[in-house]
PDB file of N, CA and C in Angstrom:
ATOM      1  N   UNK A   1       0.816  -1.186   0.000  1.00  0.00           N
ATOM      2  CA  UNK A   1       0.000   0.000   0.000  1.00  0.00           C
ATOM      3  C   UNK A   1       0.865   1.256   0.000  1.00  0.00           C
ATOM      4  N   UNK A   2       1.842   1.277   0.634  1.00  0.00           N
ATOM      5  CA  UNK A   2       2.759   2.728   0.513  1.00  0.00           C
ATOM      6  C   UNK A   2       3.445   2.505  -0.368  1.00  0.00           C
ATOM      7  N   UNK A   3       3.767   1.715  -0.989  1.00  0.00           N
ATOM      8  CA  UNK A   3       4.099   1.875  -2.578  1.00  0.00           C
ATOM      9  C   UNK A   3       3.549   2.420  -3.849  1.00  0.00           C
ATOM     10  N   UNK A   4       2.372   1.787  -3.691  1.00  0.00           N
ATOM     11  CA  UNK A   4       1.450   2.234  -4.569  1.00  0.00           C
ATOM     12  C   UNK A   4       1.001   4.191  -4.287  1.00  0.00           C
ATOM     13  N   UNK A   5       1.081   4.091  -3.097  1.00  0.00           N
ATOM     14  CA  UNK A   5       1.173   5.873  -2.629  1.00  0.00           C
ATOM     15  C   UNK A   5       1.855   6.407  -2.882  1.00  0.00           C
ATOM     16  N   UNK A   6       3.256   6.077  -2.763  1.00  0.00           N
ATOM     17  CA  UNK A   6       4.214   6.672  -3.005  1.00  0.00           C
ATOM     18  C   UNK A   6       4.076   6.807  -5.002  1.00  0.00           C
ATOM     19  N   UNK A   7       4.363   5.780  -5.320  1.00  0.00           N
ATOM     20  CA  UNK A   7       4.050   5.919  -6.849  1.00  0.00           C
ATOM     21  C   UNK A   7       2.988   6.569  -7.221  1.00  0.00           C
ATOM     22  N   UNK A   8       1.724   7.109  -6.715  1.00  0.00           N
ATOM     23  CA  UNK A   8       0.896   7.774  -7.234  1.00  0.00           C
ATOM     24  C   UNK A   8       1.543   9.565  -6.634  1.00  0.00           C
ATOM     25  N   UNK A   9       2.111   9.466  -5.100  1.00  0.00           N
ATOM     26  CA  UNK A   9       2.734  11.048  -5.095  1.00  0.00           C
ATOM     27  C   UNK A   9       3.363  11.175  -6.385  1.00  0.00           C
ATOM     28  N   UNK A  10       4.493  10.698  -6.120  1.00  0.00           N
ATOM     29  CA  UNK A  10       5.435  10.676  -7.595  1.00  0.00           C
ATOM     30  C   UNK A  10       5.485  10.958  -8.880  1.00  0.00           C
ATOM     31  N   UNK A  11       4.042  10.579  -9.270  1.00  0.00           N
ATOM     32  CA  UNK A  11       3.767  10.819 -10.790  1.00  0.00           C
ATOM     33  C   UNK A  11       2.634  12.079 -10.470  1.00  0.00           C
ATOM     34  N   UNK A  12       1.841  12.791  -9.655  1.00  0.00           N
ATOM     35  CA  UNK A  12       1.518  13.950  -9.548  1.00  0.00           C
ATOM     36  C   UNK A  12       2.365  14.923  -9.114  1.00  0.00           C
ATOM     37  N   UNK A  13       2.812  14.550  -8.803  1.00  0.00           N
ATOM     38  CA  UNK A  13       4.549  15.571  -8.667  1.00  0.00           C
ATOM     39  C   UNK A  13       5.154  15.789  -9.645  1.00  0.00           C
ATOM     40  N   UNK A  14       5.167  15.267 -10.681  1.00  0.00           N
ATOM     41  CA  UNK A  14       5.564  15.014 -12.340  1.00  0.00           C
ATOM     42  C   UNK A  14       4.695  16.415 -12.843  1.00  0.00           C
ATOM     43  N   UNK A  15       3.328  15.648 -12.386  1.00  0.00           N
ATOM     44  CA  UNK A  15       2.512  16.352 -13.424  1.00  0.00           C
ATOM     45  C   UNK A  15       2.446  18.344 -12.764  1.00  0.00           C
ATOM     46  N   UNK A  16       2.502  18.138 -11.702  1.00  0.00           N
ATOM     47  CA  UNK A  16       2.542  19.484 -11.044  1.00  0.00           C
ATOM     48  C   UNK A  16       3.601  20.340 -11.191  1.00  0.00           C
ATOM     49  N   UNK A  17       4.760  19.883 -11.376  1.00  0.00           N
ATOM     50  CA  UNK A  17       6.278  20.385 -12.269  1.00  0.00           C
ATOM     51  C   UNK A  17       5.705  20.412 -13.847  1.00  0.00           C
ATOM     52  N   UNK A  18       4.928  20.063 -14.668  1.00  0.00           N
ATOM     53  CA  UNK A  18       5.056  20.160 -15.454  1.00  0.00           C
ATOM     54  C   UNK A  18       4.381  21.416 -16.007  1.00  0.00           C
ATOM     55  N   UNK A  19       2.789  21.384 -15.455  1.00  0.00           N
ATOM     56  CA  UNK A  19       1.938  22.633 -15.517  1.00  0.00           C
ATOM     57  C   UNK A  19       2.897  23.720 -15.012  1.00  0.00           C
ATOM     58  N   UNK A  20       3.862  23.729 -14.040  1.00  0.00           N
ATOM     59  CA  UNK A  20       4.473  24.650 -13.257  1.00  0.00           C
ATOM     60  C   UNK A  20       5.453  25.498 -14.565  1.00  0.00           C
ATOM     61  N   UNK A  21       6.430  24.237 -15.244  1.00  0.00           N
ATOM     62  CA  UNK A  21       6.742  24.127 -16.813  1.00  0.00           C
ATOM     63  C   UNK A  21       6.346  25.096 -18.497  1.00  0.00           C
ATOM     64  N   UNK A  22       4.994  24.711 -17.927  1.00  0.00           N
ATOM     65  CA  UNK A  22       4.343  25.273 -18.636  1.00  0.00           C
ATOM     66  C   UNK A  22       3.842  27.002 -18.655  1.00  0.00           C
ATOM     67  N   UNK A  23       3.364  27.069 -17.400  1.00  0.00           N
ATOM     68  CA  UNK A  23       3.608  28.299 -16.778  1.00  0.00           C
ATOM     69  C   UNK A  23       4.457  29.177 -17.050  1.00  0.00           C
ATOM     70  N   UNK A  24       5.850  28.848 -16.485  1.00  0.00           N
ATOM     71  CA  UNK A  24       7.011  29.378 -16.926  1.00  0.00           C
ATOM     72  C   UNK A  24       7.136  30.057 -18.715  1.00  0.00           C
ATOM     73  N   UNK A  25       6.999  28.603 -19.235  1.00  0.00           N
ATOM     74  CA  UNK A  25       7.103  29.179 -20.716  1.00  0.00           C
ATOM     75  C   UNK A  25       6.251  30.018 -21.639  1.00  0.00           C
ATOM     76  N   UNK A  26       5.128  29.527 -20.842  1.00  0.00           N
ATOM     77  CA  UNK A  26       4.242  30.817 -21.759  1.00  0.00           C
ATOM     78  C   UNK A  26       4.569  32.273 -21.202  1.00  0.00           C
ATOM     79  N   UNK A  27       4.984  32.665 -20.025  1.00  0.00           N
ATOM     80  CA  UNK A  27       5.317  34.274 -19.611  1.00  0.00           C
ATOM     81  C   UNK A  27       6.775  34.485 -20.148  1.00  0.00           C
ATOM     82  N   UNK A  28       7.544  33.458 -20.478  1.00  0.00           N
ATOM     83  CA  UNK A  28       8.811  33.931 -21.472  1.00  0.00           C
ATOM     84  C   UNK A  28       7.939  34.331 -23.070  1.00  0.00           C
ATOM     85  N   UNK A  29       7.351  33.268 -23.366  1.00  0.00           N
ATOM     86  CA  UNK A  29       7.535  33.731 -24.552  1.00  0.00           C
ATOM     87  C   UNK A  29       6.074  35.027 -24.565  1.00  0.00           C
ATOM     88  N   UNK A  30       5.203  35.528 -23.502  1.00  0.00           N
ATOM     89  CA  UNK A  30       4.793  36.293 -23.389  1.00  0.00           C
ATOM     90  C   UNK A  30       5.992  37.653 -23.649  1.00  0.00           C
ATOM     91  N   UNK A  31       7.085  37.403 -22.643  1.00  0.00           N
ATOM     92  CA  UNK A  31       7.784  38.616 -22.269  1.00  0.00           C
ATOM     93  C   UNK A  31       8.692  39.001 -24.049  1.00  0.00           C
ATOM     94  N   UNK A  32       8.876  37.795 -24.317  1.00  0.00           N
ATOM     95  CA  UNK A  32       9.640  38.065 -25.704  1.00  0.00           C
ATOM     96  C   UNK A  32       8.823  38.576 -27.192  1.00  0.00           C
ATOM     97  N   UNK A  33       7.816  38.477 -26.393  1.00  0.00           N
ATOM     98  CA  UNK A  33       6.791  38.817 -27.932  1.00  0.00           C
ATOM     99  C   UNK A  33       6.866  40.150 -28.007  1.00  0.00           C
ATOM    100  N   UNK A  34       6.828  41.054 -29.166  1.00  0.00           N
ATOM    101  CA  UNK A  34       6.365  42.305 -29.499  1.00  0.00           C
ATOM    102  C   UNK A  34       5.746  42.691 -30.201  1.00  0.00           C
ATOM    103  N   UNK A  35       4.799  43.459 -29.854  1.00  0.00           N
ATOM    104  CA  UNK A  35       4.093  44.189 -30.647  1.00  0.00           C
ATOM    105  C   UNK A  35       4.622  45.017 -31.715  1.00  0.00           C
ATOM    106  N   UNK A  36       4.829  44.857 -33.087  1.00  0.00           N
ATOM    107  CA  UNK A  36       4.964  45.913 -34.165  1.00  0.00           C
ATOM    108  C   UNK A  36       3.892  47.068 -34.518  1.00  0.00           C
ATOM    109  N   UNK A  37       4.120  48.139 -34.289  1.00  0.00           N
ATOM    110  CA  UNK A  37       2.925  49.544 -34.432  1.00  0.00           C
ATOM    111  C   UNK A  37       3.404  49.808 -36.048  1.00  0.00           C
ATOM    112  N   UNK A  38       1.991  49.781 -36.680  1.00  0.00           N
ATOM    113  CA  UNK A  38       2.909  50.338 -37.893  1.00  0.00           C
ATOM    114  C   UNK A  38       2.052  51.537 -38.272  1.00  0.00           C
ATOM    115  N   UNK A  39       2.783  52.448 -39.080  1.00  0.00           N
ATOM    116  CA  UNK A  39       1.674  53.595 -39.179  1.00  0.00           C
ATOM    117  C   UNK A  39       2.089  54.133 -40.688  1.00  0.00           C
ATOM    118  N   UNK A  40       1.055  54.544 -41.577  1.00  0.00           N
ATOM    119  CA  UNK A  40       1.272  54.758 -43.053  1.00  0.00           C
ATOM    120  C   UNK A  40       1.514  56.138 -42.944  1.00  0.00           C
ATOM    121  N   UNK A  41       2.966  56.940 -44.028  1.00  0.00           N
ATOM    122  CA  UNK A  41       2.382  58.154 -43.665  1.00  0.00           C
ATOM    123  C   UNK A  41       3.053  58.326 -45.725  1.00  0.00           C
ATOM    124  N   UNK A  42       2.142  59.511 -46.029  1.00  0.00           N
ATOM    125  CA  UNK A  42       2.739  59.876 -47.384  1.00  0.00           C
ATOM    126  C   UNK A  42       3.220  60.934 -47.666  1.00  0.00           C
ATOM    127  N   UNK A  43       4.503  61.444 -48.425  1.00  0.00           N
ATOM    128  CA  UNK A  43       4.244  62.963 -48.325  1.00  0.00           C
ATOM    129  C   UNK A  43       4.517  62.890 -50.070  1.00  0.00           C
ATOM    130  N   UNK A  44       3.895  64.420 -50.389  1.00  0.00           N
ATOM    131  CA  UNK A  44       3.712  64.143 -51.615  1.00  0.00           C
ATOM    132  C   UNK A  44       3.090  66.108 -52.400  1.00  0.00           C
ATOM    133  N   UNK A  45       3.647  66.274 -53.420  1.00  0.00           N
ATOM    134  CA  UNK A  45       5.251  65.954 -53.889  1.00  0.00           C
ATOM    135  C   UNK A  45       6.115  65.945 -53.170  1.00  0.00           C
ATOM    136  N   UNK A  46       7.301  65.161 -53.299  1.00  0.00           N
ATOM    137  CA  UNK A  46       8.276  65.184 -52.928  1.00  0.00           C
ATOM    138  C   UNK A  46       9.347  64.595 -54.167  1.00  0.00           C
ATOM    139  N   UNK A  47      10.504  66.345 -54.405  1.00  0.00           N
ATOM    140  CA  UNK A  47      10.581  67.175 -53.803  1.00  0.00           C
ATOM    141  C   UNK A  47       9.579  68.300 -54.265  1.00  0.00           C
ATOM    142  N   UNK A  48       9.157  69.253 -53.421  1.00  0.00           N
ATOM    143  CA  UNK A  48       8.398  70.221 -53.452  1.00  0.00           C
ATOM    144  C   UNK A  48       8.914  71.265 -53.838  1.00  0.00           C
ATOM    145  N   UNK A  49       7.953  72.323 -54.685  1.00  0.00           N
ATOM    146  CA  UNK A  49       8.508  73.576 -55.102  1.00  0.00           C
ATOM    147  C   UNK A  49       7.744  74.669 -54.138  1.00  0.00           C
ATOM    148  N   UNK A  50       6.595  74.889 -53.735  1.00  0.00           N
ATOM    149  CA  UNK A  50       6.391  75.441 -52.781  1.00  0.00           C
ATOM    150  C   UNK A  50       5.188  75.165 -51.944  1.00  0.00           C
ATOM    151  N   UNK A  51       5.168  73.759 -52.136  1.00  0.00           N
ATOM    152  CA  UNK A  51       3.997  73.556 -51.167  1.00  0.00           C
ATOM    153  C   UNK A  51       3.994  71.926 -50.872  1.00  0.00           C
ATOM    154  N   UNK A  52       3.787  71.379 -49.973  1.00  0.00           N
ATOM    155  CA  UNK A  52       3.508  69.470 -49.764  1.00  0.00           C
ATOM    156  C   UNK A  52       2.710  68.998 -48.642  1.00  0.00           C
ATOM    157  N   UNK A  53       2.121  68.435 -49.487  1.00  0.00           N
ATOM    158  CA  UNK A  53       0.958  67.639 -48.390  1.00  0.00           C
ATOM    159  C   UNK A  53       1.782  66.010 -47.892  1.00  0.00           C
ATOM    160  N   UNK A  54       1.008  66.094 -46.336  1.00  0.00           N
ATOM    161  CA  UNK A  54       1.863  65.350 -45.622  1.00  0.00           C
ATOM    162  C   UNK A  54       0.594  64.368 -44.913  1.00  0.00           C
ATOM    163  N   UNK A  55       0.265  63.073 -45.139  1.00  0.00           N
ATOM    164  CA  UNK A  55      -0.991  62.442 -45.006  1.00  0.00           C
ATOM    165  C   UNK A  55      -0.402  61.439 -44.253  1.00  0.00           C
ATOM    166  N   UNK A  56      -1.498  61.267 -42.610  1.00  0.00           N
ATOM    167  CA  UNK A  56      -1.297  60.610 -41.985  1.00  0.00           C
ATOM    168  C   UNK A  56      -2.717  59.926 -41.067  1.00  0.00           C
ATOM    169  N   UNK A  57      -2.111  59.233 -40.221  1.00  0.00           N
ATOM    170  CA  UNK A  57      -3.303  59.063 -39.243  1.00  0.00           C
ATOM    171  C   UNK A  57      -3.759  59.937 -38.836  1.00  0.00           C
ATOM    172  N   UNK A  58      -5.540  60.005 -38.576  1.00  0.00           N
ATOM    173  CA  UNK A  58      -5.968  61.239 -37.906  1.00  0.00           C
ATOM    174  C   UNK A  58      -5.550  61.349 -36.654  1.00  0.00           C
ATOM    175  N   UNK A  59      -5.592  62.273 -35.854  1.00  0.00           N
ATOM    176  CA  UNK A  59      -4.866  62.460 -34.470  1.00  0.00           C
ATOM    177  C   UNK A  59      -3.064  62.197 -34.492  1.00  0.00           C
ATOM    178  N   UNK A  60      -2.538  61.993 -35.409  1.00  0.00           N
ATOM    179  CA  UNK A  60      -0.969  61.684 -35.375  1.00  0.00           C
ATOM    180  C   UNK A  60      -0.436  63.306 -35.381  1.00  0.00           C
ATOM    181  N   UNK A  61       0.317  63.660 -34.799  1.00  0.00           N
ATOM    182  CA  UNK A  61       1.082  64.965 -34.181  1.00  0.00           C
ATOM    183  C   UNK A  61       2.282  64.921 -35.586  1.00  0.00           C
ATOM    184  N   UNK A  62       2.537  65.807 -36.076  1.00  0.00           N
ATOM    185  CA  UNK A  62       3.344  66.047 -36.579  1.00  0.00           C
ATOM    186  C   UNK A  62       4.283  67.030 -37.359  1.00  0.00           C
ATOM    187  N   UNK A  63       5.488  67.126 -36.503  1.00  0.00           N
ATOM    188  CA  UNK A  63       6.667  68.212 -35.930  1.00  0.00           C
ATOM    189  C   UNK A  63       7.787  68.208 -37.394  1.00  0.00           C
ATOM    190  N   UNK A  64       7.777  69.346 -38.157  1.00  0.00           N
ATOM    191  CA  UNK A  64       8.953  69.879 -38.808  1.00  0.00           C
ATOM    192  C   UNK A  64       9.965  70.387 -38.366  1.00  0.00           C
ATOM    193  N   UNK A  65      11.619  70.108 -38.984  1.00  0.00           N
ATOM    194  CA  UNK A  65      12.293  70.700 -38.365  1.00  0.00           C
ATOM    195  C   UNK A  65      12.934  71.513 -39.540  1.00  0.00           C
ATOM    196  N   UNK A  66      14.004  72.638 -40.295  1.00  0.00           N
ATOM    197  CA  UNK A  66      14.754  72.478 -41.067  1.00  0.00           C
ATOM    198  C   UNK A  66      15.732  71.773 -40.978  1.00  0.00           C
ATOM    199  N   UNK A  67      16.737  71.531 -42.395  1.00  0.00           N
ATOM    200  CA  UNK A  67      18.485  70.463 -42.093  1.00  0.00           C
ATOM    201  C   UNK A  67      19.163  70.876 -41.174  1.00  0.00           C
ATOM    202  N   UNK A  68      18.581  72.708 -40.780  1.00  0.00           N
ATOM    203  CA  UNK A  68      19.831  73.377 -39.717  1.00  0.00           C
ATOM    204  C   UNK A  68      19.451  72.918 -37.954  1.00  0.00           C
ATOM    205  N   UNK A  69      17.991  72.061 -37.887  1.00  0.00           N
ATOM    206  CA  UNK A  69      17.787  71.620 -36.778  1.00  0.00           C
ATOM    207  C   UNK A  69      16.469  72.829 -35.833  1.00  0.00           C
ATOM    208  N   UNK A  70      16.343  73.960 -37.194  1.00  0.00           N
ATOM    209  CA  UNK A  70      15.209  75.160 -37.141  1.00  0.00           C
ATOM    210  C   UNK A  70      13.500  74.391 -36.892  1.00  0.00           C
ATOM    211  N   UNK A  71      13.090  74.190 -35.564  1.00  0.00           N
ATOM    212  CA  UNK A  71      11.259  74.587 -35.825  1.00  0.00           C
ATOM    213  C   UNK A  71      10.952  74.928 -36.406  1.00  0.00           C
ATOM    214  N   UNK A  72      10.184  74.904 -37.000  1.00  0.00           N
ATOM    215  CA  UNK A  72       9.282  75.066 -38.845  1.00  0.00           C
ATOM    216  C   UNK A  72       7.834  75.054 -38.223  1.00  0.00           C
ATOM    217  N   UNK A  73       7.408  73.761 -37.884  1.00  0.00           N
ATOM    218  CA  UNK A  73       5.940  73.745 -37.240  1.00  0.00           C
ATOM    219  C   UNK A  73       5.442  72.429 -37.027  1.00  0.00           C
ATOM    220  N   UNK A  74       4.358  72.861 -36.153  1.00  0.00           N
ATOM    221  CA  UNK A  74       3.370  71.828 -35.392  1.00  0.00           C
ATOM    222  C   UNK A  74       2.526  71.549 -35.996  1.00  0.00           C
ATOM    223  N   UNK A  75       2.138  70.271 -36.156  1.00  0.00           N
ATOM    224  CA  UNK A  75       0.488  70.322 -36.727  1.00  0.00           C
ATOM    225  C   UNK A  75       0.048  68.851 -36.176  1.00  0.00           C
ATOM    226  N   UNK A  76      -1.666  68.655 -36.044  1.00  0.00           N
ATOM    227  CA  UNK A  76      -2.023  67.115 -35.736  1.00  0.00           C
ATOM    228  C   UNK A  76      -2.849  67.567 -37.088  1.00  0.00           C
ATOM    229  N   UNK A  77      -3.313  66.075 -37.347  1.00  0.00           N
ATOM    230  CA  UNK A  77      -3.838  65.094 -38.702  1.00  0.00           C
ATOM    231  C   UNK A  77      -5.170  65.316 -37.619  1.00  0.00           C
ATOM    232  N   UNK A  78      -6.340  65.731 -38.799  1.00  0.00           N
ATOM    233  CA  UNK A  78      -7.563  66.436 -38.665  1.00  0.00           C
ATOM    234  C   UNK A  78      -8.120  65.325 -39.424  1.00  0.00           C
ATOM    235  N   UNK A  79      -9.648  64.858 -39.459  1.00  0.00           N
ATOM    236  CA  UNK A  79     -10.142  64.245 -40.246  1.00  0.00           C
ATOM    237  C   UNK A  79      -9.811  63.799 -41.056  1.00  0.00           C
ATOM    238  N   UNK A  80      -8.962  65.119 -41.900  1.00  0.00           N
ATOM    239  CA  UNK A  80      -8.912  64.954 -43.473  1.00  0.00           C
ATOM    240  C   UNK A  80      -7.756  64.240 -43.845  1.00  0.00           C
ATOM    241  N   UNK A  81      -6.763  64.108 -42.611  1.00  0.00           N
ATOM    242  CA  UNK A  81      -5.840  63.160 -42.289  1.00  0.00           C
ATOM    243  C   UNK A  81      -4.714  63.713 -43.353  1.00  0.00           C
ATOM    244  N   UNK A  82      -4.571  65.251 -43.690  1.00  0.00           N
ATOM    245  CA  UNK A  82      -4.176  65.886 -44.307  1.00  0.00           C
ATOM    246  C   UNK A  82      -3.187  66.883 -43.475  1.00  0.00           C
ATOM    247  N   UNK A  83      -1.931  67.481 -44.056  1.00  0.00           N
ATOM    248  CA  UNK A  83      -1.232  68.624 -43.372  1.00  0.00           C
ATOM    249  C   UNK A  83      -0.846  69.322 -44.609  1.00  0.00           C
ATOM    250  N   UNK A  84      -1.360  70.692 -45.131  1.00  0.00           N
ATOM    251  CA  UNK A  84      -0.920  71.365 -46.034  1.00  0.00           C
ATOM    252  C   UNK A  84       0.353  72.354 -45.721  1.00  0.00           C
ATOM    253  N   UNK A  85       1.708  71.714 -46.124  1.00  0.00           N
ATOM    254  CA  UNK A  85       2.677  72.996 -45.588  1.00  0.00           C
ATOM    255  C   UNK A  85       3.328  73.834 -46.576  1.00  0.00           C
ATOM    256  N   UNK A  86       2.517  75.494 -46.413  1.00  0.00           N
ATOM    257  CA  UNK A  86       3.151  76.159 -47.307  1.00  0.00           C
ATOM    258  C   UNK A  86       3.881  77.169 -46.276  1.00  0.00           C
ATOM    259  N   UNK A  87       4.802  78.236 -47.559  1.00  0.00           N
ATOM    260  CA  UNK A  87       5.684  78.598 -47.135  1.00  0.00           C
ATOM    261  C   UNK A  87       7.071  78.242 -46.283  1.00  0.00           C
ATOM    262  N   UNK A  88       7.361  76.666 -47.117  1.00  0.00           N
ATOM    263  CA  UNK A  88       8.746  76.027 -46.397  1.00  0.00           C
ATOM    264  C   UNK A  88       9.635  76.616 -46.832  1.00  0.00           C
ATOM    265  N   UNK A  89      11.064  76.846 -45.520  1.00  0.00           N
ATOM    266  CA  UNK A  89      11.761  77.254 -46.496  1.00  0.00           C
ATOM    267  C   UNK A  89      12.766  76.331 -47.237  1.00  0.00           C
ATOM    268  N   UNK A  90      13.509  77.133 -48.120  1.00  0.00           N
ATOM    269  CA  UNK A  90      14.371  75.583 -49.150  1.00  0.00           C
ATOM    270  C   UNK A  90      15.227  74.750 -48.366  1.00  0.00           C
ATOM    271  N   UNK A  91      15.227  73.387 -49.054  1.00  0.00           N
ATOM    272  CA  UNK A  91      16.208  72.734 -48.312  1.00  0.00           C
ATOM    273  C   UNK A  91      15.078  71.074 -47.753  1.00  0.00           C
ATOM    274  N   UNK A  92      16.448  70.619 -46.738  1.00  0.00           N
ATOM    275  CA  UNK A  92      15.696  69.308 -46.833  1.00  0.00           C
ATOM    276  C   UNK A  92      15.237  69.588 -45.099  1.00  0.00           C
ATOM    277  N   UNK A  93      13.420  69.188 -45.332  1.00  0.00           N
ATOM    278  CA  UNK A  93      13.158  69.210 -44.300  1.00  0.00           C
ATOM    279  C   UNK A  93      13.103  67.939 -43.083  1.00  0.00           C
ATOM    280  N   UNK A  94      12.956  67.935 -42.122  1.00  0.00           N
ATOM    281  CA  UNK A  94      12.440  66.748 -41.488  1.00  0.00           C
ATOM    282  C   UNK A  94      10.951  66.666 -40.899  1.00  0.00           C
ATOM    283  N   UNK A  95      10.090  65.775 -40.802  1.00  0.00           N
ATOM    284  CA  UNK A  95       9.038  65.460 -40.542  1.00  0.00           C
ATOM    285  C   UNK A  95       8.531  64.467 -39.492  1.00  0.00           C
ATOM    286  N   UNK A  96       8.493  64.481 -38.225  1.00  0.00           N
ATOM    287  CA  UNK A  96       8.707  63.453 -37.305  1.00  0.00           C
ATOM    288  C   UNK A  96       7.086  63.403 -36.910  1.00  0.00           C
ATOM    289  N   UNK A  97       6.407  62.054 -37.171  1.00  0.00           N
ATOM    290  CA  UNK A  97       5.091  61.931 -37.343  1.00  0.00           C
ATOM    291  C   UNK A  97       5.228  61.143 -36.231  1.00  0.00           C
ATOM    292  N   UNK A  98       4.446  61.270 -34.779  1.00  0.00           N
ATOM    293  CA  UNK A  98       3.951  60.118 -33.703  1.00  0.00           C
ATOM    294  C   UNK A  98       2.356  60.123 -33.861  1.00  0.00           C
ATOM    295  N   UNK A  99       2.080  59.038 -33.255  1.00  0.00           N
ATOM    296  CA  UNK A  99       1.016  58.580 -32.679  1.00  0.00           C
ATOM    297  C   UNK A  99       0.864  57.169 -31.778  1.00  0.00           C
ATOM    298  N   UNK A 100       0.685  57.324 -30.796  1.00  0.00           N
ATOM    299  CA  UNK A 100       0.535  56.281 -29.773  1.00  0.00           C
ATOM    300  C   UNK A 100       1.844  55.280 -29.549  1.00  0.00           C
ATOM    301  N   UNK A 101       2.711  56.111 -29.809  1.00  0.00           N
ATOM    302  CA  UNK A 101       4.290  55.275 -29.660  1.00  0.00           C
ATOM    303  C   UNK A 101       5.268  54.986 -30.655  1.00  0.00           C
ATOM    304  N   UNK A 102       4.164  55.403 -31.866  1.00  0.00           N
ATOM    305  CA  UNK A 102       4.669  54.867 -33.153  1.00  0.00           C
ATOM    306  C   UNK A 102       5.642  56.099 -33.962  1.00  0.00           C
ATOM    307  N   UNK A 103       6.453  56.361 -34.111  1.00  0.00           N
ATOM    308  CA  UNK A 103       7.153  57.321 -34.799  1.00  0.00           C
ATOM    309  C   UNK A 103       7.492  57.214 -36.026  1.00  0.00           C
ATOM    310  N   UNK A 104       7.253  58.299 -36.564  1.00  0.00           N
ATOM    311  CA  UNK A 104       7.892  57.742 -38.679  1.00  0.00           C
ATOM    312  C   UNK A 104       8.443  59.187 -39.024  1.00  0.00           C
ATOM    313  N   UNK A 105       9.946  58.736 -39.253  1.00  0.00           N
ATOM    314  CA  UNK A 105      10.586  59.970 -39.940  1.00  0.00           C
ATOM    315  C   UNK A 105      10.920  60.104 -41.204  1.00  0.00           C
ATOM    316  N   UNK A 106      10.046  61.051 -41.822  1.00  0.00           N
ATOM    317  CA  UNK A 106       9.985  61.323 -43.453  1.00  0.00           C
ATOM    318  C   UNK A 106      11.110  62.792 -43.896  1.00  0.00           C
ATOM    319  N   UNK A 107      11.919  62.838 -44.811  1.00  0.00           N
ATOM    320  CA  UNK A 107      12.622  64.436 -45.136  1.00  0.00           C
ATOM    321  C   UNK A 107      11.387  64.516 -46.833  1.00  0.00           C
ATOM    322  N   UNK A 108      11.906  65.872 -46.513  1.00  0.00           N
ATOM    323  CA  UNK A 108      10.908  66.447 -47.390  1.00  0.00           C
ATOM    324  C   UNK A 108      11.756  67.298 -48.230  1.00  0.00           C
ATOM    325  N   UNK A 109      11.975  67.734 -49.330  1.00  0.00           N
ATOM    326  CA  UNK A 109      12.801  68.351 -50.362  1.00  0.00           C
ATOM    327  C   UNK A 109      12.269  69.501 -50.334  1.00  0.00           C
ATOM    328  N   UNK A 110      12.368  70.542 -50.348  1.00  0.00           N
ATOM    329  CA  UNK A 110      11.935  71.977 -50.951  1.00  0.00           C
ATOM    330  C   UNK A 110      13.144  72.541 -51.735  1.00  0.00           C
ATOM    331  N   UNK A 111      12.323  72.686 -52.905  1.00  0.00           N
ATOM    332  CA  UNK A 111      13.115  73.776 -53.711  1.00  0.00           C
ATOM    333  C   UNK A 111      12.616  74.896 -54.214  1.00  0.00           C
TER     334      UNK A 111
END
């Protein structure tokens, strides 16, 4: 009789290390998984002669700089998921588009 006990602890002890096992591996490969954010953005013309539309997600924030590292401007994506920027000045701009973590850096040509 304590054999048979013992052999039945034994093999639920197996099985309780194993779920335990299991456990373990799904919160690794929980911890190793990532999420990819992807976000479309267009700008267009590019390069521009004096004007470019810059199309993104609605609500996406998005910050110009000039090549010299100059503020240019602010704008968020409105419905129309549109940013009309006139009066750039020449040169290559930068365009740093976020939304919800996601960042996309576009240069923009003006000539």
């Amino acid at each position: 009789m304590k054999t048979i006990s013992l052999i039945i602890f034994a093999f639920l002890s197996q099985i309780t290390l194993s779920q335990e096992e299991i456990k373990s591996n799904s919160n690794e490969t929980s911890k190793n998984t990532e999420i990819t954010k992807t976000m479309e953005v267009l700008v267009s013309p590019n390069p521009a002669i004096d004007k470019c539309i810059v199309t993104g997600e609605e609500g996406a924030t998005c910050i110009v700089y000039s090549s010299t590292g100059t503020y240019v401007g602010k704008w968020v994506f409105d419905s129309s998921n549109t940013v009309l920027l006139t009066d750039l000045p020449t040169g290559v701009l930068q365009a740093i588009i976020e939304k919800n973590g996601c960042v996309v850096v576009k240069r923009i040509v003006v000539i």
